[in-house]
Protein backbone atom coordinates (compact mmCIF):
# COMPACT_ATOMS: atom_id res chain seq x y z
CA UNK A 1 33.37 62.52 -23.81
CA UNK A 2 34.72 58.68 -22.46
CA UNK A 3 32.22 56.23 -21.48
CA UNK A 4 33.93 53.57 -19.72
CA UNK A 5 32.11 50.51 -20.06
CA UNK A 6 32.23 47.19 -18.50
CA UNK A 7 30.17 43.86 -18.33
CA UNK A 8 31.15 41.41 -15.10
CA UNK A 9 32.86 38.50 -16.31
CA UNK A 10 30.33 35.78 -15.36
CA UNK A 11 28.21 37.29 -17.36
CA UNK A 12 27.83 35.97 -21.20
CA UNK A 13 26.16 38.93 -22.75
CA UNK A 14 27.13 41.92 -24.78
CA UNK A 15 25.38 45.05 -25.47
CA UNK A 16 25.61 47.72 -28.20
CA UNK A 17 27.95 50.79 -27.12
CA UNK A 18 27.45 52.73 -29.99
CA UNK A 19 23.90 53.01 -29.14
CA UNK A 20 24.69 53.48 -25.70
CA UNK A 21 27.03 55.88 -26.00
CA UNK A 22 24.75 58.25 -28.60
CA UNK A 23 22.00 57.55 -25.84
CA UNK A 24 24.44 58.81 -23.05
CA UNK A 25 26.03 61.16 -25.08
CA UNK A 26 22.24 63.14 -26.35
CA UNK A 27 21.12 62.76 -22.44
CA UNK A 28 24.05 64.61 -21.39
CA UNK A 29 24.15 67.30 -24.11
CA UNK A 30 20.51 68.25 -23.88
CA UNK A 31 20.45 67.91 -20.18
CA UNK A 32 24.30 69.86 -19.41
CA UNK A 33 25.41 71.62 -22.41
CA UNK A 34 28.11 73.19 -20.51
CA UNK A 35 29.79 69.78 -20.10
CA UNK A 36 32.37 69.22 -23.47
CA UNK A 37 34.50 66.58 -21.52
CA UNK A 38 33.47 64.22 -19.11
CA UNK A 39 33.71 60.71 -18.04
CA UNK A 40 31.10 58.38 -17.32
CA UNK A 41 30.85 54.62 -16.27
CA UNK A 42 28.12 52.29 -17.21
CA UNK A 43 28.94 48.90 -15.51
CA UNK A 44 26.44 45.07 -16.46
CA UNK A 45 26.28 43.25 -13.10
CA UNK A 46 24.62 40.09 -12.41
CA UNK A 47 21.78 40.39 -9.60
CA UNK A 48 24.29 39.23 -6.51
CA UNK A 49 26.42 42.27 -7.21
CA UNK A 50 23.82 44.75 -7.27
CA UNK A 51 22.70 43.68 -3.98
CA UNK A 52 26.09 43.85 -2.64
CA UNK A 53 26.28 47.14 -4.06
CA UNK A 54 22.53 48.26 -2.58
CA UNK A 55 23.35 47.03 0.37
CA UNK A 56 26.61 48.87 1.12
CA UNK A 57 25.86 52.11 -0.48
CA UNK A 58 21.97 51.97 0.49
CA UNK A 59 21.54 50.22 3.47
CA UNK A 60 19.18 48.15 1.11
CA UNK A 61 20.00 44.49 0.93
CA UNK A 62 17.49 43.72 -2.15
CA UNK A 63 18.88 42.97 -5.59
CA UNK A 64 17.78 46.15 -7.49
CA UNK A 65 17.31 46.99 -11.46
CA UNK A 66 19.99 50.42 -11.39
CA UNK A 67 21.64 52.26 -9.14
CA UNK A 68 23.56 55.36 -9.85
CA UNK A 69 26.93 56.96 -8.32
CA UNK A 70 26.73 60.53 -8.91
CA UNK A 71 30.19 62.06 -8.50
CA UNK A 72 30.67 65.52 -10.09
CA UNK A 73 30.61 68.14 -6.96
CA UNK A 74 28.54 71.31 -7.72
CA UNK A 75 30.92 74.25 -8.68
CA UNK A 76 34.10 72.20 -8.01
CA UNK A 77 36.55 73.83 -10.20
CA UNK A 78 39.34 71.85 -12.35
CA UNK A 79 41.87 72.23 -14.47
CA UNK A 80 42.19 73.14 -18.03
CA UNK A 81 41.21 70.00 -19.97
CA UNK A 82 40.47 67.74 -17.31
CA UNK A 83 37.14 65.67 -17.60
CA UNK A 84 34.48 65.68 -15.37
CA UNK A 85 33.97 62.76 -13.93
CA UNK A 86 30.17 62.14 -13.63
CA UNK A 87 29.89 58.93 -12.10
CA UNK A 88 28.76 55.47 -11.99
CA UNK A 89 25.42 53.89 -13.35
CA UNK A 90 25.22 50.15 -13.03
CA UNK A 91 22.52 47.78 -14.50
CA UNK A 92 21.82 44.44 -13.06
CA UNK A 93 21.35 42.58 -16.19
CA UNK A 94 19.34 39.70 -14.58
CA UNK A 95 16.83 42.22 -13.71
CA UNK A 96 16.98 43.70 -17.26
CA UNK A 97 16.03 40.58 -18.98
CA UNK A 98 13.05 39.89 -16.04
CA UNK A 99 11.60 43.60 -16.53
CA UNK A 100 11.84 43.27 -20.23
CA UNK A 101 9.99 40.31 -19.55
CA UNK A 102 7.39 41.59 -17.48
CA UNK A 103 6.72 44.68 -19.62
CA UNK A 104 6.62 42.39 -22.67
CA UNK A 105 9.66 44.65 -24.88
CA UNK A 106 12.97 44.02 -26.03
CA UNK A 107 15.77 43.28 -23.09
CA UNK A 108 17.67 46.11 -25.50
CA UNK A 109 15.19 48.69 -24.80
CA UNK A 110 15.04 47.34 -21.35
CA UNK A 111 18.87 48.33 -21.09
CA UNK A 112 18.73 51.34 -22.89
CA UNK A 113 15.72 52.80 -20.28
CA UNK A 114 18.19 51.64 -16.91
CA UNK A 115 20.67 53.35 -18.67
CA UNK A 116 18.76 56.52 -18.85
CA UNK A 117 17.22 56.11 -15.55
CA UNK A 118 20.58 56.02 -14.35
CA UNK A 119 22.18 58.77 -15.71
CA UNK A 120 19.37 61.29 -15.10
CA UNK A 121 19.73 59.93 -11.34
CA UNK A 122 23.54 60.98 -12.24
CA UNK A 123 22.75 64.38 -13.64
CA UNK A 124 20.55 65.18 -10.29
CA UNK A 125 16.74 63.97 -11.19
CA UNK A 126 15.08 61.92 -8.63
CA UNK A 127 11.50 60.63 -8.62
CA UNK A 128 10.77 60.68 -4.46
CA UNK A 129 7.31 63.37 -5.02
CA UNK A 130 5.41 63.21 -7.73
CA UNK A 131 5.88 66.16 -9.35
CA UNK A 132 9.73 64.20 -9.55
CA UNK A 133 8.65 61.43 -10.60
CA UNK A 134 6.53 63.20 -13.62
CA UNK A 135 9.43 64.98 -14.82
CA UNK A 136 12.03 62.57 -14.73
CA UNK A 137 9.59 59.54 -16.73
CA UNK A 138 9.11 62.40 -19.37
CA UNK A 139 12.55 62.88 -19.67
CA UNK A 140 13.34 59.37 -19.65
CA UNK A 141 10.70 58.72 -22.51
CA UNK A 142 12.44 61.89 -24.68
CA UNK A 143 15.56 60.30 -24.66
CA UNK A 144 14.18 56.93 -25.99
CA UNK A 145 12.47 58.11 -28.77
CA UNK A 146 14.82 58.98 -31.00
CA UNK A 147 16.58 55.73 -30.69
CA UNK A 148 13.06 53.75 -32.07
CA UNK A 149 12.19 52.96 -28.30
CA UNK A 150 8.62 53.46 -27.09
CA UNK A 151 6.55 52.34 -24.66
């Protein structure tokens, strides 16, 4: 397992890997046990890059909270050892602190749920219906838990 992470340089904040990575790391195990290697990015933008991003990839020129790149193709077969590489998640950290705000919690548990939020959107969940939507905040809220985060 890699998790490549990276904070944009105008940006004077840090966050805690280790707990990031044990958060990726027990999404992906529960959620694809099959996967023993992969590769993951998990990028802190500011709010101008996000909306770049939203409004390249999306068509949606809003800043948004996280948006995920899903990149592993469905039965795609590779080479002994080679990683998978699932993708992209990236957090606008702007909107991180404002949500965190808002919700009145931690901008660390703020963080933590994007994170989560994105990689399920990674891993294939999606929240359009209801019945979506249900699923994928349940999920969300499993993965938290064990890290001391609750709503």
């Amino acid at each position: 397992m890699s998790i490549d992470f990276s904070v944009q340089p105008d940006l004077d904040v840090t966050w805690d890997q280790d707990r990031i990575t044990a958060l990726v790391s027990a999404i992906i195990t529960h959620e694809r046990p099959d996967l023993k290697q992969y590769v993951l990015g998990v990028h802190l933008v500011n709010d101008r890059t996000i909306q770049e991003l939203n409004a390249t990839h999306r068509g949606k020129d809003v800043a948004t909270d996280v948006l995920s790149f899903p990149l592993e193709a469905a039965g795609f077969v590779l080479p002994p050892g080679q990683r998978v590489n699932l993708g992209d998640v990236v957090v606008s950290y702007p909107r991180a602190v404002a949500q965190a705000e808002e919700y009145g919690h931690s901008v660390e548990r703020e963080l933590a749920y994007l994170v989560v939020h994105g990689v399920l959107h990674v891993l294939g969940y999606d929240h359009e219906l209801d019945a979506e939507q249900r699923v994928m905040r349940q999920k969300e809220e499993e993965a938290l838990q064990p890290l001391g985060y609750t709503r």
